[in-house]
N, C-alpha and C. Protein backbone atom coordinates (compact mmCIF):
# COMPACT_ATOMS: atom_id res chain seq x y z
N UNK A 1 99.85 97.66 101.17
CA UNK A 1 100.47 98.02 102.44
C UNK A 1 101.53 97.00 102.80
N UNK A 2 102.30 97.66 103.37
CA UNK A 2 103.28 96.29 103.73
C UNK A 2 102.94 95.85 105.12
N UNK A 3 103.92 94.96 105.17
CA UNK A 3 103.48 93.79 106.40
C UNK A 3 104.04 94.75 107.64
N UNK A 4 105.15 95.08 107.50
CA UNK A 4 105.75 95.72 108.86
C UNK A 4 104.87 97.02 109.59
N UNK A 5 103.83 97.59 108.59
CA UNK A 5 103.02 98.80 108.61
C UNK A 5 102.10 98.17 109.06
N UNK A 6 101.23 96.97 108.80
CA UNK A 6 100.02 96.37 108.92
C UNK A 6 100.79 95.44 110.91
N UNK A 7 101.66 95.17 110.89
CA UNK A 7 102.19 95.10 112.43
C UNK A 7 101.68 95.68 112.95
N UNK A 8 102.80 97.32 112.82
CA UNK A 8 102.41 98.29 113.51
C UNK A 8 100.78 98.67 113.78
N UNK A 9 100.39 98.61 113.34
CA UNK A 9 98.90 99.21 113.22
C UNK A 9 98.17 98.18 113.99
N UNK A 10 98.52 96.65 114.25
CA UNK A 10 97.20 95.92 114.56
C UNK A 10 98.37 96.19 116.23
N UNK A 11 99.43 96.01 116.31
CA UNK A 11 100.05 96.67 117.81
C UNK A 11 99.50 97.83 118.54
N UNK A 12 99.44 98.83 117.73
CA UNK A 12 98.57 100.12 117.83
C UNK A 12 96.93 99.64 118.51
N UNK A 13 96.50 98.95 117.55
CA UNK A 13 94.92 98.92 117.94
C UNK A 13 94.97 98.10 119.51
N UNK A 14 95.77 97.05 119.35
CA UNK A 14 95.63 96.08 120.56
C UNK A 14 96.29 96.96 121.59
N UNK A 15 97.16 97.58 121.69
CA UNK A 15 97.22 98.22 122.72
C UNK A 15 96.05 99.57 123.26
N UNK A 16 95.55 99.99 122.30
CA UNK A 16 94.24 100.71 122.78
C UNK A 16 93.35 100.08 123.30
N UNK A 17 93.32 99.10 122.95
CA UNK A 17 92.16 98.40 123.25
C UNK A 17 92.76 97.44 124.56
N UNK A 18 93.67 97.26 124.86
CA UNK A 18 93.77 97.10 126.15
C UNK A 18 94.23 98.01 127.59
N UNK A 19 94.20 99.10 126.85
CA UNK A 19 94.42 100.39 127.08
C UNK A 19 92.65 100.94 127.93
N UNK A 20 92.29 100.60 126.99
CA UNK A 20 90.05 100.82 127.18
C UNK A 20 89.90 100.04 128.40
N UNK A 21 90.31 98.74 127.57
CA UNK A 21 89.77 97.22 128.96
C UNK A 21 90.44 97.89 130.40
N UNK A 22 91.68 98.31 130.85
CA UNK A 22 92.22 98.50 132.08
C UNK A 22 91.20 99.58 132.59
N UNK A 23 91.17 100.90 131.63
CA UNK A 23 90.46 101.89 132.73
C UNK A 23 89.14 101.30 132.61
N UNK A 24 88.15 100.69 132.03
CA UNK A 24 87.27 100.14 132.09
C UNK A 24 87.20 99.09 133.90
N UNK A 25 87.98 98.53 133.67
CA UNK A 25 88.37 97.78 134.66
C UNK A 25 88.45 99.05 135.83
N UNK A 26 89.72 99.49 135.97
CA UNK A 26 90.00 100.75 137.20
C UNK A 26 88.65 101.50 137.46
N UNK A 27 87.88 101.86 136.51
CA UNK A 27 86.91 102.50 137.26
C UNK A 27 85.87 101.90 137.57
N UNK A 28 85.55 100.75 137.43
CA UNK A 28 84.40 99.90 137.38
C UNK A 28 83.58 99.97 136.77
N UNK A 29 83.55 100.71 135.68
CA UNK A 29 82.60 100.63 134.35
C UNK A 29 82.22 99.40 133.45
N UNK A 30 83.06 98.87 133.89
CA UNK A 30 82.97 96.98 133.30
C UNK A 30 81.53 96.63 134.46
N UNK A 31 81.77 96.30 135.19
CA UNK A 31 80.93 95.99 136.36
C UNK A 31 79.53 96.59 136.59
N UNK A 32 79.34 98.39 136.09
CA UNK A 32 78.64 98.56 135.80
C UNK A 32 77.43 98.13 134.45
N UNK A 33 77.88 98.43 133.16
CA UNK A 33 77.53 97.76 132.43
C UNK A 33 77.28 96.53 132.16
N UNK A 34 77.82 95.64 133.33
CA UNK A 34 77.67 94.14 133.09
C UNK A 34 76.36 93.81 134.03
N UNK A 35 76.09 95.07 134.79
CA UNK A 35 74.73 95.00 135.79
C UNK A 35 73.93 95.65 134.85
N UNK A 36 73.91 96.90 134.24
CA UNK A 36 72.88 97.03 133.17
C UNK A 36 72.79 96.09 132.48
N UNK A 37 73.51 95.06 131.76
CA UNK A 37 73.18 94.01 130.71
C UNK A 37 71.96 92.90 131.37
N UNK A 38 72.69 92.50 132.37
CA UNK A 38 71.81 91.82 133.26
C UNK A 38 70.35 92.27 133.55
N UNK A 39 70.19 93.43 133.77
CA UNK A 39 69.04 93.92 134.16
C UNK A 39 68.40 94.33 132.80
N UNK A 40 68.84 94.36 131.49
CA UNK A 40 68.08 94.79 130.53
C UNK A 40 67.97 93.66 129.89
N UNK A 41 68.69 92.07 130.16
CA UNK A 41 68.31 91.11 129.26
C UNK A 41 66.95 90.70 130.53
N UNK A 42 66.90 91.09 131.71
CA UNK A 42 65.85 90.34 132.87
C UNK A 42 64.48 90.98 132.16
N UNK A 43 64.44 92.27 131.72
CA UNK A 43 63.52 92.63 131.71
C UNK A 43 63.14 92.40 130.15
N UNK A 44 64.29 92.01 129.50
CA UNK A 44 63.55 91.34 128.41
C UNK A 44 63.00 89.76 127.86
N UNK A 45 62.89 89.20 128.97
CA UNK A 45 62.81 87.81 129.11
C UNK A 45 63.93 86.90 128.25
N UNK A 46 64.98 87.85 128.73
CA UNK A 46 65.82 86.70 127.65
C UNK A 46 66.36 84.94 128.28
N UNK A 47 66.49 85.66 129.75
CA UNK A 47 66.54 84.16 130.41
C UNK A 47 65.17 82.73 129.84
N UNK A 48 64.95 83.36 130.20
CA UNK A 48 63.52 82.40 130.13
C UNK A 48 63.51 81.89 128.28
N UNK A 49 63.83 82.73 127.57
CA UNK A 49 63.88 82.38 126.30
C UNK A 49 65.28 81.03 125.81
N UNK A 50 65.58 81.63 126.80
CA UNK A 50 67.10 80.88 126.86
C UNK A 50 66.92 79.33 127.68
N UNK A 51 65.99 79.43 128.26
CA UNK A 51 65.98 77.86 129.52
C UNK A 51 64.97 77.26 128.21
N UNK A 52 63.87 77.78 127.36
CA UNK A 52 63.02 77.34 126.70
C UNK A 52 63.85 76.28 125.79
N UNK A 53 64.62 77.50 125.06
CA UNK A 53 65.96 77.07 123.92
C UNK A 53 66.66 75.16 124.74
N UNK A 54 67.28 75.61 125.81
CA UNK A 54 67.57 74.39 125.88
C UNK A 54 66.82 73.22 126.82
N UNK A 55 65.84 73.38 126.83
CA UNK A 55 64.61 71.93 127.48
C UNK A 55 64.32 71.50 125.98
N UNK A 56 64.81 72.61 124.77
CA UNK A 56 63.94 71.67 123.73
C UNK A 56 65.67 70.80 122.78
N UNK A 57 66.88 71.65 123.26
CA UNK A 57 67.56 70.63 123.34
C UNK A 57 67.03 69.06 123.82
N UNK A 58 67.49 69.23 125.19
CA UNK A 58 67.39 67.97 125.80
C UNK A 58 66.17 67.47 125.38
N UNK A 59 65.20 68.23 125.08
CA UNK A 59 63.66 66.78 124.58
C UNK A 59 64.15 66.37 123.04
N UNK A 60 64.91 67.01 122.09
CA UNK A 60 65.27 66.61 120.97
C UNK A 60 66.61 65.37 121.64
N UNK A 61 67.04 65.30 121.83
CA UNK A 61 68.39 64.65 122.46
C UNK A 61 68.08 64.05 123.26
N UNK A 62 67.87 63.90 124.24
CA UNK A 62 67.51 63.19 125.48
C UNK A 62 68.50 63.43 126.41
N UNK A 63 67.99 63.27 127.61
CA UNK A 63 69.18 64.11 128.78
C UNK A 63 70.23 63.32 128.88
N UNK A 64 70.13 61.83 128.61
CA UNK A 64 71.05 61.53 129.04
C UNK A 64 72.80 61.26 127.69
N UNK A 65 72.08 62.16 126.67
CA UNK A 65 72.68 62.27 125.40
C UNK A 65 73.01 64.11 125.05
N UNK A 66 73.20 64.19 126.60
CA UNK A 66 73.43 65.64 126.92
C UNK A 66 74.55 66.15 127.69
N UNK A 67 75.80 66.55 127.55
CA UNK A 67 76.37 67.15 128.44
C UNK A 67 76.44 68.78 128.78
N UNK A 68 76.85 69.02 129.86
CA UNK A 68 77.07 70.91 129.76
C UNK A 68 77.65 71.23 129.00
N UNK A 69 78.91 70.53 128.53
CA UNK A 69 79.82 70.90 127.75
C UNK A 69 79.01 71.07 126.56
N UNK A 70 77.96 70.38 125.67
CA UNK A 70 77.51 70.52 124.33
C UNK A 70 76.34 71.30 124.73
N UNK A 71 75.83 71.52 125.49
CA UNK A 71 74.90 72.47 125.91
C UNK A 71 74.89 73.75 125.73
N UNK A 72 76.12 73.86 126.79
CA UNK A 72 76.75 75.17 126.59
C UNK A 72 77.07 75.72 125.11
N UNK A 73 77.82 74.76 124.31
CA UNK A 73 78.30 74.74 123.22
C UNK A 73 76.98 75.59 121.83
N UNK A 74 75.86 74.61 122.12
CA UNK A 74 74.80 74.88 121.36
C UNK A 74 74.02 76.14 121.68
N UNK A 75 74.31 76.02 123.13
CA UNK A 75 73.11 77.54 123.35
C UNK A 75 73.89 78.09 123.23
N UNK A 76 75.01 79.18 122.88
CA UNK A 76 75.95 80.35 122.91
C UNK A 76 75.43 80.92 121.71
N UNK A 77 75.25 80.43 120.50
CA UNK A 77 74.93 81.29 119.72
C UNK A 77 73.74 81.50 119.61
N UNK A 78 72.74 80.89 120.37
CA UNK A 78 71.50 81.49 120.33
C UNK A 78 71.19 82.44 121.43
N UNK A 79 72.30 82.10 122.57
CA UNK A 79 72.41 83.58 123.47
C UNK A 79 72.11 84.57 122.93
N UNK A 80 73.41 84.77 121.78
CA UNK A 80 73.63 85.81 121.66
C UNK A 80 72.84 86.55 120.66
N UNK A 81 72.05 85.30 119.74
CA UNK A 81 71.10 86.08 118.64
C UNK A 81 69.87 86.43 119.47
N UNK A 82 69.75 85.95 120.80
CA UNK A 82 68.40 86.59 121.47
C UNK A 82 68.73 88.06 122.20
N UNK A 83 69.80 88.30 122.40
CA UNK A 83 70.13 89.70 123.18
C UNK A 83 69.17 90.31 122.19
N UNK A 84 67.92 91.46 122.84
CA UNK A 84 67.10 92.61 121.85
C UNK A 84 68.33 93.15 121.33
N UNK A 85 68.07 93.89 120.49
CA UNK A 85 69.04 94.09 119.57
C UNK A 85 68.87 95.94 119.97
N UNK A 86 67.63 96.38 120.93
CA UNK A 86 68.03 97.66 121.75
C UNK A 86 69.14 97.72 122.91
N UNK A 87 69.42 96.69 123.30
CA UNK A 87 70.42 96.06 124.17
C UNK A 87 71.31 96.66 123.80
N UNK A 88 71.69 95.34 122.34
CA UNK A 88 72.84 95.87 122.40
C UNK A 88 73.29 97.33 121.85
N UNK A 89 72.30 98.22 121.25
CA UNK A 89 72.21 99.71 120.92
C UNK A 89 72.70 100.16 122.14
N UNK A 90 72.23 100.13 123.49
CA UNK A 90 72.00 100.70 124.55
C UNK A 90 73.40 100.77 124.80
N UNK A 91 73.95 99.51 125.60
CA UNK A 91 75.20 98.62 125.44
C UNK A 91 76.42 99.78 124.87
N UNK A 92 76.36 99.39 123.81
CA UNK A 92 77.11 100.39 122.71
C UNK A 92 77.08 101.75 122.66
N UNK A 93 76.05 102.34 122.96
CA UNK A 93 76.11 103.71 123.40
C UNK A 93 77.27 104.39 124.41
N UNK A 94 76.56 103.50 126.00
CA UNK A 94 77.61 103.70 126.86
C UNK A 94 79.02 103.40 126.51
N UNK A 95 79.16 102.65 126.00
CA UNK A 95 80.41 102.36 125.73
C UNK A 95 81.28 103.69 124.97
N UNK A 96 80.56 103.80 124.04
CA UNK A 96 81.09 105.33 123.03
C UNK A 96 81.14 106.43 124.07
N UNK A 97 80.06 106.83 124.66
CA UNK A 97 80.37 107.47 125.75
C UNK A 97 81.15 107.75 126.55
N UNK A 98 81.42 106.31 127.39
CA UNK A 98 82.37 106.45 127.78
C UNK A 98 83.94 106.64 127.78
N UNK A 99 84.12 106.10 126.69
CA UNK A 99 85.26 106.52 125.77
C UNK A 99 85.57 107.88 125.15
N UNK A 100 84.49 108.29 124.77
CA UNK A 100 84.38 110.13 124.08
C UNK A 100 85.15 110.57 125.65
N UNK A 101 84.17 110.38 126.75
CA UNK A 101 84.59 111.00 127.70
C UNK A 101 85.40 110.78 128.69
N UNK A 102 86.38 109.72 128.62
CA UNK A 102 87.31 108.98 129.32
C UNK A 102 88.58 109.07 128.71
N UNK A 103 88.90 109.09 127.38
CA UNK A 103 89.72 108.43 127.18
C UNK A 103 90.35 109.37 126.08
């Protein structure tokens, strides 16, 4: 493929896709889904899995060999490997959905 075709095409995608994000945005479907996420990681104890994750930081480290900044840093990817993985099915559904029927 050539380069000027492979442009076009990733221009193409990024503009759909910020094309999604706006009406996402305009209708508040962002906002919605970001309250289902919330409420489906609450009910899956993911918080709590997540405060566990980093107290055993800081007891490996010691607090005062701790900042938010590396905190933050370290727990993000275990955030995200704790989301149930029906979540993010769920998640993803609406999303297709909404798109089949939005867009």
């Amino acid at each position: 493929m050539s380069s000027d075709y492979q442009n076009e095409k990733k221009k193409r995608e990024l503009q759909k896709k910020n094309q999604i994000n706006q009406k996402f945005e305009e209708t508040g479907e962002k906002e919605r889904l970001k309250e289902l996420l919330r409420m489906r990681l609450r009910e899956s104890g993911w918080r709590d899995k997540l405060r566990e994750h980093g107290k055993v930081i800081i007891d490996k480290r010691g607090l005062n060999n701790v900042t938010v900044d590396s905190l933050v840093e370290e727990m993000t990817p275990k955030a995200r490997e704790l989301v149930p993985d029906y979540v993010k099915k769920e998640l993803l559904q609406h999303i297709r959905e909404y798109i089949e029927k939005n867009m």
